[in-house]
C-alpha atoms as a PDB file:
ATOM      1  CA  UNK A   1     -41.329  -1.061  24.850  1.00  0.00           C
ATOM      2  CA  UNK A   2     -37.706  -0.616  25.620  1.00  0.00           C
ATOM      3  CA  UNK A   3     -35.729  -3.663  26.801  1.00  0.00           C
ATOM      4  CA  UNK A   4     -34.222  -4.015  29.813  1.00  0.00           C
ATOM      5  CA  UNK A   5     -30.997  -5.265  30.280  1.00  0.00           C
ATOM      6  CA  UNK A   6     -30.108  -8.047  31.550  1.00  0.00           C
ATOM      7  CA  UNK A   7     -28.993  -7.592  35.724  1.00  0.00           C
ATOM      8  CA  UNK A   8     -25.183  -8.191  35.754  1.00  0.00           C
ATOM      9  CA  UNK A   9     -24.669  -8.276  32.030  1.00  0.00           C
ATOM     10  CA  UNK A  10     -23.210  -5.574  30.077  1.00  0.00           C
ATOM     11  CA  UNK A  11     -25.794  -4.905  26.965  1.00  0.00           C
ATOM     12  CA  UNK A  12     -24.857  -6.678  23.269  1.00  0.00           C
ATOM     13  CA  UNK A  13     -23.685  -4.123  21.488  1.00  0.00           C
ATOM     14  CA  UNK A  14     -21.867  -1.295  23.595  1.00  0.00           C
ATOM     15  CA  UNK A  15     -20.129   1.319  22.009  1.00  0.00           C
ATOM     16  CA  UNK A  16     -16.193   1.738  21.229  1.00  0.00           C
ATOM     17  CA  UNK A  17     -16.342   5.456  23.739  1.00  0.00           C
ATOM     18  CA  UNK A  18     -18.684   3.958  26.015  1.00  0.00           C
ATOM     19  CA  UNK A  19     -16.383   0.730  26.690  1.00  0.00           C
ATOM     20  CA  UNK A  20     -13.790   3.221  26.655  1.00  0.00           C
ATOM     21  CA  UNK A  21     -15.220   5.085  29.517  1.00  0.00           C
ATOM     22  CA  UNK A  22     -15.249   1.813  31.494  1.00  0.00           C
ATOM     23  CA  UNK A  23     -11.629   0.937  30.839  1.00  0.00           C
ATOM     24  CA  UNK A  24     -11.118   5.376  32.446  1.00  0.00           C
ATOM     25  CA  UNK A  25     -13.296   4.363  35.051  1.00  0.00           C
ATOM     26  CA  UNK A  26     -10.984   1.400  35.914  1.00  0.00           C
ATOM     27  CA  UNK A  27      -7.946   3.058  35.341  1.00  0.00           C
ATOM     28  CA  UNK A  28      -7.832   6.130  33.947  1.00  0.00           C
ATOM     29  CA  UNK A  29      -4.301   5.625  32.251  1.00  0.00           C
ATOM     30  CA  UNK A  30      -5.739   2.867  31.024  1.00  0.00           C
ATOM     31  CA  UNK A  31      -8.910   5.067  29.416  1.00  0.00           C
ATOM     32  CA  UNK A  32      -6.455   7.691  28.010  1.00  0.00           C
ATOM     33  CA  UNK A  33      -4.055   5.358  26.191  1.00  0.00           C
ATOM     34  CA  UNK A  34      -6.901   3.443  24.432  1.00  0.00           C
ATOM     35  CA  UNK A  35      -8.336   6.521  23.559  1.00  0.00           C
ATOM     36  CA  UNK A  36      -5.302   7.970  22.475  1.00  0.00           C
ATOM     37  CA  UNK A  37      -4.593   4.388  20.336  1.00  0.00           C
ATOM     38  CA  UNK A  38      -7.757   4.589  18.808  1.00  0.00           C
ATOM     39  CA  UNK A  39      -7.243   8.147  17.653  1.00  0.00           C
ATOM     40  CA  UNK A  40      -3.909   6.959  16.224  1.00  0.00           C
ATOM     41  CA  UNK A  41      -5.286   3.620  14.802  1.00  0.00           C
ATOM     42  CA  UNK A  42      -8.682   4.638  13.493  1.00  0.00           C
ATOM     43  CA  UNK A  43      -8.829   1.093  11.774  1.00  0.00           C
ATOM     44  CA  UNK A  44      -8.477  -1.097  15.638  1.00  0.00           C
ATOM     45  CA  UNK A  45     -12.062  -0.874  15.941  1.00  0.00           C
ATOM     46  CA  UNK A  46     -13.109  -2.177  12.032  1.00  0.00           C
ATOM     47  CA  UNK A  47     -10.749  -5.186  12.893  1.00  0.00           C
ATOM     48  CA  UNK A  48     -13.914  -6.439  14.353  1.00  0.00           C
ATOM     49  CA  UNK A  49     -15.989  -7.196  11.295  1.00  0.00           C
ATOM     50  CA  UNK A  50     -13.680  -9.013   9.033  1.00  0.00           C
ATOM     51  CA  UNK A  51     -13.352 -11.749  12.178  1.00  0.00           C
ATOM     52  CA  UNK A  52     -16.069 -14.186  11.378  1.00  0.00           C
ATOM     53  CA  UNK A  53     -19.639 -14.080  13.359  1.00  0.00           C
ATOM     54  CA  UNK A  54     -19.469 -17.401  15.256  1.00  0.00           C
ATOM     55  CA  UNK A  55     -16.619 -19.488  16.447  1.00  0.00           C
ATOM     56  CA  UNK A  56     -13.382 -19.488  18.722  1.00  0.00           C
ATOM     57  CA  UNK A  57     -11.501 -16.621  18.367  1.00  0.00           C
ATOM     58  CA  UNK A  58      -8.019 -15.654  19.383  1.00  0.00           C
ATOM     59  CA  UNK A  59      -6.241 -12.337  20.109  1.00  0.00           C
ATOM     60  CA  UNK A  60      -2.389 -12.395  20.276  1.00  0.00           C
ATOM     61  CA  UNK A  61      -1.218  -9.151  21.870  1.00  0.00           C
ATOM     62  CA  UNK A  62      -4.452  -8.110  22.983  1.00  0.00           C
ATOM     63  CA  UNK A  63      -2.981  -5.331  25.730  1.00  0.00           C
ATOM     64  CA  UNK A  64      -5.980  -4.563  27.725  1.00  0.00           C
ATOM     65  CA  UNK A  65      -8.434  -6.716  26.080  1.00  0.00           C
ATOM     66  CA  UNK A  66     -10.366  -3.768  24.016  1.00  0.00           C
ATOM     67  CA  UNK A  67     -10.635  -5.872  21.148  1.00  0.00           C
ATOM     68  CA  UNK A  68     -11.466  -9.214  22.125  1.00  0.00           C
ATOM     69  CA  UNK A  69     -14.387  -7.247  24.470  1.00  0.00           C
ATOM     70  CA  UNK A  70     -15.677  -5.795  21.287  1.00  0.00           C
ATOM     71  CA  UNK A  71     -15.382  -8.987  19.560  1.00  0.00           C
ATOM     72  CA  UNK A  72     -17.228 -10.921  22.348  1.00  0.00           C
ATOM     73  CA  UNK A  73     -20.455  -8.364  22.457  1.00  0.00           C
ATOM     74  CA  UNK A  74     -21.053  -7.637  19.353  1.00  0.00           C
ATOM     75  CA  UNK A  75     -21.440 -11.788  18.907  1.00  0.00           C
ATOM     76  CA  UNK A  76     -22.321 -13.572  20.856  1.00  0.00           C
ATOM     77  CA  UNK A  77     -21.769 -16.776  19.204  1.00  0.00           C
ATOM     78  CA  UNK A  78     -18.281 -15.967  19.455  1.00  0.00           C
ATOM     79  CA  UNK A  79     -15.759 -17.578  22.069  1.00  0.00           C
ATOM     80  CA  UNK A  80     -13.237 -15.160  22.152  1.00  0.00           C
ATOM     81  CA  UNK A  81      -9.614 -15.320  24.076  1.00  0.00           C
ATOM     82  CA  UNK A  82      -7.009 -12.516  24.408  1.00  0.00           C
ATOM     83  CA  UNK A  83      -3.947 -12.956  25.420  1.00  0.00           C
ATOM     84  CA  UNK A  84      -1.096 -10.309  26.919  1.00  0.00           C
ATOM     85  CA  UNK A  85       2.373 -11.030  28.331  1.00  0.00           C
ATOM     86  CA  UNK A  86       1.535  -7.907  30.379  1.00  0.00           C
ATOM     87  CA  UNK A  87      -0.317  -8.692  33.747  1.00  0.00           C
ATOM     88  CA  UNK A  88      -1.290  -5.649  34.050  1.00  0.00           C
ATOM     89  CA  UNK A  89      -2.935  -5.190  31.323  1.00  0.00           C
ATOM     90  CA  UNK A  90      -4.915  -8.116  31.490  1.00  0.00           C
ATOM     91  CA  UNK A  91      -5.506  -7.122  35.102  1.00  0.00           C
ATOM     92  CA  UNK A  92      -6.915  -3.997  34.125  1.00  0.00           C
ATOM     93  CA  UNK A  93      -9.317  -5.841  31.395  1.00  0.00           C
ATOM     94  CA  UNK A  94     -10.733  -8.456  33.759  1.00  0.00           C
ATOM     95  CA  UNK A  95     -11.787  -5.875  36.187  1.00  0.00           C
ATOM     96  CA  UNK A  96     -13.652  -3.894  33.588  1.00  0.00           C
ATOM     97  CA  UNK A  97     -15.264  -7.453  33.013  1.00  0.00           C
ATOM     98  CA  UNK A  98     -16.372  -7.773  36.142  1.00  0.00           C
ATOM     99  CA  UNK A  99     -16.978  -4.570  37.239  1.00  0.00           C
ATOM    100  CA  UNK A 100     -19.445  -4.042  34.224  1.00  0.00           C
ATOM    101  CA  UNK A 101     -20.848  -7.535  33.655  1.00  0.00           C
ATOM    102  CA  UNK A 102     -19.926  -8.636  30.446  1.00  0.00           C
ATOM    103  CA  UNK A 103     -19.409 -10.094  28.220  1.00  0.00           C
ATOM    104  CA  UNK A 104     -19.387 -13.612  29.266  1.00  0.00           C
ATOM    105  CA  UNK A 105     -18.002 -14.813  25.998  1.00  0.00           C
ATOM    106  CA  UNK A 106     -14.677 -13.632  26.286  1.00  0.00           C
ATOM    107  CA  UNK A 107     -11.521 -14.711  28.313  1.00  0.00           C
ATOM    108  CA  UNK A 108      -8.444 -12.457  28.972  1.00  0.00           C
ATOM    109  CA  UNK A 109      -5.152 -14.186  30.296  1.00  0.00           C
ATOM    110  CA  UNK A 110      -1.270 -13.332  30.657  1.00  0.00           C
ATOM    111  CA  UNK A 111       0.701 -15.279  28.507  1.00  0.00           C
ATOM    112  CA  UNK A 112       3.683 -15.325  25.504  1.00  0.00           C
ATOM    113  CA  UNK A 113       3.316 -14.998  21.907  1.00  0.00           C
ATOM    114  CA  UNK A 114       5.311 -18.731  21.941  1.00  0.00           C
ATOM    115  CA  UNK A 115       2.646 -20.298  23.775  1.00  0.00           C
ATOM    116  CA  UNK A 116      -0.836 -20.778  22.309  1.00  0.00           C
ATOM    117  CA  UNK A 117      -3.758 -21.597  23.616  1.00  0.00           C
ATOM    118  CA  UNK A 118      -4.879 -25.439  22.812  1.00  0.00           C
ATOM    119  CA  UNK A 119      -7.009 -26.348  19.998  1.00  0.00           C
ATOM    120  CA  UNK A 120      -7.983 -25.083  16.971  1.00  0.00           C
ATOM    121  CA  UNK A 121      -9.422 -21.264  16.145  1.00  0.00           C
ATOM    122  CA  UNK A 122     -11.683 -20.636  13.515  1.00  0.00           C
ATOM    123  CA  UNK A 123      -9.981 -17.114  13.038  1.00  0.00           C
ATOM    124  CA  UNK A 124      -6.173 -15.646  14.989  1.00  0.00           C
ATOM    125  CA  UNK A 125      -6.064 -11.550  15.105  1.00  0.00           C
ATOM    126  CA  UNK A 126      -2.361  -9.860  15.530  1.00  0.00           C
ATOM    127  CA  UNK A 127      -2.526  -6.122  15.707  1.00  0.00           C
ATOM    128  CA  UNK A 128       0.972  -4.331  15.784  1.00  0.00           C
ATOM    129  CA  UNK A 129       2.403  -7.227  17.903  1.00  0.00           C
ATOM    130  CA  UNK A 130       4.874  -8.789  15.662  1.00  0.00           C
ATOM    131  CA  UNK A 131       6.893  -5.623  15.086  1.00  0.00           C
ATOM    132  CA  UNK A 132       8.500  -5.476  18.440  1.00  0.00           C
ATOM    133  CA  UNK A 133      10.251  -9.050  17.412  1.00  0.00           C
ATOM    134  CA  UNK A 134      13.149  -9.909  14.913  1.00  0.00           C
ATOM    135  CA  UNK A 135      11.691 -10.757  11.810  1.00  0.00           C
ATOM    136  CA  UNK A 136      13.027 -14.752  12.012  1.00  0.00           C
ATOM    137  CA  UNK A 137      10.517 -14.595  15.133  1.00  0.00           C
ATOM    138  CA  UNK A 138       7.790 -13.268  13.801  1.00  0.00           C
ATOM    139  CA  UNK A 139       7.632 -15.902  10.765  1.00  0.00           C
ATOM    140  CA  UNK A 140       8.660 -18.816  14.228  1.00  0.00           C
ATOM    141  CA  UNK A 141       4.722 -17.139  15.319  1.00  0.00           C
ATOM    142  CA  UNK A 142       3.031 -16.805  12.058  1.00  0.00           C
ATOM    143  CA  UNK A 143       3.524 -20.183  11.473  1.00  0.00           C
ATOM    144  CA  UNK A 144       2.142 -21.428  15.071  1.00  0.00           C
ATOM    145  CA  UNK A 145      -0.642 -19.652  14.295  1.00  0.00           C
ATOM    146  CA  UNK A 146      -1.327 -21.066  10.921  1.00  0.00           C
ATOM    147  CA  UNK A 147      -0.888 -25.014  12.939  1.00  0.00           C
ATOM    148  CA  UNK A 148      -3.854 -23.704  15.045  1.00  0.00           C
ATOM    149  CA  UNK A 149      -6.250 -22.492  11.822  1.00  0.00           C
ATOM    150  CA  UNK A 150      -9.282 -24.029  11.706  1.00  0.00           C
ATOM    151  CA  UNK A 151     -10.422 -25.581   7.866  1.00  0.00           C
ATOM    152  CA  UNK A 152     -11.428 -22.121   6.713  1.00  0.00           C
ATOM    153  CA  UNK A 153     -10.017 -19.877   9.320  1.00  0.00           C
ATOM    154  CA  UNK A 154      -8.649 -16.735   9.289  1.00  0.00           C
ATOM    155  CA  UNK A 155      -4.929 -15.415  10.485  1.00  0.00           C
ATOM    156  CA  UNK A 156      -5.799 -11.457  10.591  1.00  0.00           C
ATOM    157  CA  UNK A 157      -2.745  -9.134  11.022  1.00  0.00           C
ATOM    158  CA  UNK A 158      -2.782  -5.858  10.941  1.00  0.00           C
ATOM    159  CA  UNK A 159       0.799  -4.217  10.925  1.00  0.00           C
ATOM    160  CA  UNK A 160       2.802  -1.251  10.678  1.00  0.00           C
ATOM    161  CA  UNK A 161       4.875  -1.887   7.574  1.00  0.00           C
ATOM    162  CA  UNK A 162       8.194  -0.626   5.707  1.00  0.00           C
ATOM    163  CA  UNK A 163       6.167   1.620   3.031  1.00  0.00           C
ATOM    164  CA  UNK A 164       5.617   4.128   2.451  1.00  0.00           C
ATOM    165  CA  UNK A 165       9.538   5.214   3.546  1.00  0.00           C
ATOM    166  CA  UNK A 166       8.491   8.427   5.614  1.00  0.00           C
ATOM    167  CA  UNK A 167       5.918   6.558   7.269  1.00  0.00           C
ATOM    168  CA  UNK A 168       8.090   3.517   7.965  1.00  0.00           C
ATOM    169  CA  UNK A 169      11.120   6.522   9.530  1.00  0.00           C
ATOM    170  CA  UNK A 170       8.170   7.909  11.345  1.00  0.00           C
ATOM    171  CA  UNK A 171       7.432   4.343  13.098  1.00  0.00           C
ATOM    172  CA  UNK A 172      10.697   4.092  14.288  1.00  0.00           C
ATOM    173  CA  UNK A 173      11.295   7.309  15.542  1.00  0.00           C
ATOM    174  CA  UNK A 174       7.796   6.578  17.603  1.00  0.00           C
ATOM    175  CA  UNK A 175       8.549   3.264  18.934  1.00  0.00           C
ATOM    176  CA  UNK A 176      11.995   4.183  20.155  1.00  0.00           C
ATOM    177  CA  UNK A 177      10.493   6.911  22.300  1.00  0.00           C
ATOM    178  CA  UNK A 178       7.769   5.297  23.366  1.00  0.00           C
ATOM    179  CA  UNK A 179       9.427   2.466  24.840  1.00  0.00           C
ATOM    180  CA  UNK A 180      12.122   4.200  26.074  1.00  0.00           C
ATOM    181  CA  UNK A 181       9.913   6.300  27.880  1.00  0.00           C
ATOM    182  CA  UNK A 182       7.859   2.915  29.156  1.00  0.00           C
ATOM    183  CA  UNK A 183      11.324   1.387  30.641  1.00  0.00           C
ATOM    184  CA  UNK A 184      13.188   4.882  32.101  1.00  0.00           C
ATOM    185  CA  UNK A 185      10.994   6.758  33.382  1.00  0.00           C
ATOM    186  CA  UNK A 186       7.863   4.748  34.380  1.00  0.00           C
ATOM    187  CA  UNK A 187      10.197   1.279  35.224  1.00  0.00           C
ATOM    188  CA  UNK A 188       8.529  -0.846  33.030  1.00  0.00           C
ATOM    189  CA  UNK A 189      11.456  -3.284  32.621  1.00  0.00           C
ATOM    190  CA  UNK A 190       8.367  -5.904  30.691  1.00  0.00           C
ATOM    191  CA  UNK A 191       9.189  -4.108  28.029  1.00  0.00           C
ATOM    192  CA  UNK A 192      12.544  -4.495  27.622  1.00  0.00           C
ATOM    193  CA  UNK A 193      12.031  -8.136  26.978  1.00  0.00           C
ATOM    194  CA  UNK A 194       8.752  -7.312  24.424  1.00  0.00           C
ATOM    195  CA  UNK A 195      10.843  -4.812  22.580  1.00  0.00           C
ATOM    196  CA  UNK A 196      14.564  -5.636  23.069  1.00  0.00           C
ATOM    197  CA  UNK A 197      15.884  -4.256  20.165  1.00  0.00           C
ATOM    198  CA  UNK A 198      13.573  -1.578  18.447  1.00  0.00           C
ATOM    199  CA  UNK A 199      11.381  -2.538  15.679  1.00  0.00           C
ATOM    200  CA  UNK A 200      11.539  -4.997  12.794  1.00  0.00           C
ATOM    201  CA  UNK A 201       9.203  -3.837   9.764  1.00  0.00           C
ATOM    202  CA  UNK A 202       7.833  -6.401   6.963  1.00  0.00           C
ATOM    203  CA  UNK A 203       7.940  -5.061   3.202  1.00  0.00           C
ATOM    204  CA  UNK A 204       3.969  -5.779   2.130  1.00  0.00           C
ATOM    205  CA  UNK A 205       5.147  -7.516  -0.939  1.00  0.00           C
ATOM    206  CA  UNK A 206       7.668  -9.843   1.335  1.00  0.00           C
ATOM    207  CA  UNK A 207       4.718 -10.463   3.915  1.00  0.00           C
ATOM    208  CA  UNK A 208       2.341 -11.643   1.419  1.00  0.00           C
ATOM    209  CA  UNK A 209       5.020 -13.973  -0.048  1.00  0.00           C
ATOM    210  CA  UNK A 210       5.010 -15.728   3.288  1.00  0.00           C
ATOM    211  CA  UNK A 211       1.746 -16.074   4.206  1.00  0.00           C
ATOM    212  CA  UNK A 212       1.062 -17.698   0.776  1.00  0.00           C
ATOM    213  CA  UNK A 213       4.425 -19.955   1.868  1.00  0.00           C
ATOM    214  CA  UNK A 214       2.522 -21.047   4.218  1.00  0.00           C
ATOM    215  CA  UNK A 215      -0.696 -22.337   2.045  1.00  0.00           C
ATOM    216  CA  UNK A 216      -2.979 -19.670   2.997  1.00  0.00           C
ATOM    217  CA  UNK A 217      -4.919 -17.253   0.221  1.00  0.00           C
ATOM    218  CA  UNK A 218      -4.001 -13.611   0.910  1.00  0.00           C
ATOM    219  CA  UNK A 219      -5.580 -10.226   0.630  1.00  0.00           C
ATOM    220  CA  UNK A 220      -4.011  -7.245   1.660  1.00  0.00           C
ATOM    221  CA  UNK A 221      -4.450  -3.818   1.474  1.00  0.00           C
ATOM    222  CA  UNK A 222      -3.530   0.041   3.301  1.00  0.00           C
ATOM    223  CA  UNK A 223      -5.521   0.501   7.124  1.00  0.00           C
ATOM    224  CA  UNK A 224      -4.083   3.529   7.544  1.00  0.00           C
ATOM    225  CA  UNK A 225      -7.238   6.036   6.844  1.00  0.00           C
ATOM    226  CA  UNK A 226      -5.849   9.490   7.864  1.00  0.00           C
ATOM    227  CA  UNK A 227      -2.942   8.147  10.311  1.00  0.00           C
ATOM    228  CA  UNK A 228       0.948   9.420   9.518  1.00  0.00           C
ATOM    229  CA  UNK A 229       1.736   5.881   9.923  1.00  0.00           C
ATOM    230  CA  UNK A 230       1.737   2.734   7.623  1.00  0.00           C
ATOM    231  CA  UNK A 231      -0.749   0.661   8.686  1.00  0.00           C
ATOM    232  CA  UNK A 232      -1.568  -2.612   6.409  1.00  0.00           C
ATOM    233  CA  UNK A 233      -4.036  -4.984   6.907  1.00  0.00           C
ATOM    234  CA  UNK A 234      -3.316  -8.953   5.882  1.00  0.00           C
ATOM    235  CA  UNK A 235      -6.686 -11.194   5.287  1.00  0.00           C
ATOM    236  CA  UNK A 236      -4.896 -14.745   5.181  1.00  0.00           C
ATOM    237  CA  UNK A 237      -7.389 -17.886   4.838  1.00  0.00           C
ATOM    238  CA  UNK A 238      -6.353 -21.255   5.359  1.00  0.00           C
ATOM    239  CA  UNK A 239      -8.085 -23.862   2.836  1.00  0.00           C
ATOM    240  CA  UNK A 240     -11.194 -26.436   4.094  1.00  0.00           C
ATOM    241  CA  UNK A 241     -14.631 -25.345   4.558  1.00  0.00           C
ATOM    242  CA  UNK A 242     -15.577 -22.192   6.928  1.00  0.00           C
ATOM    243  CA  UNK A 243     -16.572 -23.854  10.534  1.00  0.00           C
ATOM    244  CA  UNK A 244     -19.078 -22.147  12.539  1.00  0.00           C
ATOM    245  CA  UNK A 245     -19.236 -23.951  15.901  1.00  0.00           C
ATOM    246  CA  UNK A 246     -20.882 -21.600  17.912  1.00  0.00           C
ATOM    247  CA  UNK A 247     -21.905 -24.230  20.620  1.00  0.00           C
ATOM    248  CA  UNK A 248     -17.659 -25.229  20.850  1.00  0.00           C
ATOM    249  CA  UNK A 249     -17.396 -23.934  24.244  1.00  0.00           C
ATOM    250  CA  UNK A 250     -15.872 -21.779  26.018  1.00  0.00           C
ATOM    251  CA  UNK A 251     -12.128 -21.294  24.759  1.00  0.00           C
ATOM    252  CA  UNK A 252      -9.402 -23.109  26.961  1.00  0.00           C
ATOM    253  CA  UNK A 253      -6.330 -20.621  28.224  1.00  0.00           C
ATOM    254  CA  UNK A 254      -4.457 -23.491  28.980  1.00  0.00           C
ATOM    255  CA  UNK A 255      -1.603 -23.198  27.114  1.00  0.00           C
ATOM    256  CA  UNK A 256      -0.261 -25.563  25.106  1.00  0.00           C
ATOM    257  CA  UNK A 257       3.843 -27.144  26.127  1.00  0.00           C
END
């Protein structure tokens, strides 16, 4: 017999098109530029499965919330938060929320990559946020995040990176169109303060050297499947025993002062 979902829940386990097609229905600029980042990004989706099964989860950067959704219904002993400094954004991904009934273990919220939710996460995902900073910023983040790993947790990042060359030219050339186009023709000043002064790329090598500067054990590796940029992927684990506090509750967006 087939099961019947559950009225005003969105079934475990909903595609990546299909919540795609409920971002479109939304907002349809919305739909296209996932789509489109997806395409670009092949990897965004896989992020998913290296996070662990059960615990709190955070999302720096998450834009319109895609991933922490994903992250939320494919588990649902997961407490997942997400957090954008772009309103809109988030806007867009709480209305798909409620709109389409689920998940209910996942909270999206506007905030700064300076400000952190309270408490400790059993696993932090960063996926091409800390580019847009200087690179003395992005190691000031990095190690806020590592503060906030749980015994055992994870700091995921998943960056565009100096190497190859071409690639890393390629990146740049992108970015400085991109958000040039965002803040003169479609008057999204936001981004002059998320991307002030182009983009700042780590060397693998020198990225991994930090991390580990930090005490956590790193793996690394190329994400970039069949894209023309330089995608790299960054397991770092802090030491302690693996938590998996399913029943933790629902993750505060407080943010920490």
């Amino acid at each position: 017999m087939r099961r019947e979902p559950v009225a005003g829940r969105a079934p475990r386990g909903v595609s990546l098109p299909a919540w795609i097609a409920r971002y479109a229905r939304v907002s349809p600029p919305a739909g296209a530029y996932l789509a489109a980042r997806c395409m670009g990004f092949p990897g965004l989706p896989a992020l998913e499965r290296f996070l662990p099964r059960a615990g709190r989860i955070l999302d720096l950067g998450c834009g319109y919330g895609l991933l922490p959704v994903l992250c939320a219904d494919r588990s649902p002993e997961r407490e997942v938060a997400g957090i954008d400094l772009l309103e809109s954004r988030v806007a867009v991904g709480r209305e798909v929320l409620r709109r389409h009934g689920g998940p209910g273990n996942v909270r999206l919220a506007a905030g700064d990559l300076a400000e952190l939710p309270e408490g400790e996460f059993d696993a932090i995902c960063l996926a091409h946020v800390l580019l847009y900073r200087p690179l003395h910023e992005q190691r000031a983040v990095l190690a806020r995040c590592r503060e906030r790993l749980a015994p055992g947790g994870l700091l995921l990042l998943a960056e565009t990176v100096g190497e190859p060359a071409w690639k890393a030219r390629l990146a740049r050339v992108q970015e400085r169109m991109v958000v040039g186009a965002k803040v003169r023709l479609f008057r999204w000043h936001t981004w002059r303060a998320i991307a002030p002064a182009g983009v700042h790329l780590w060397e693998p090598a020198a990225l991994r050297d930090f991390l580990g500067e930090l005490g956590l054990r790193v793996r690394s590796r190329p994400f970039s499947g069949w894209s023309y940029l330089s995608h790299h992927l960054f397991i770092a684990q802090a030491e302690g025993a693996t938590s998996a506090r399913a029943a933790a509750g629902p993750v505060s967006l407080r943010l920490a002062r």
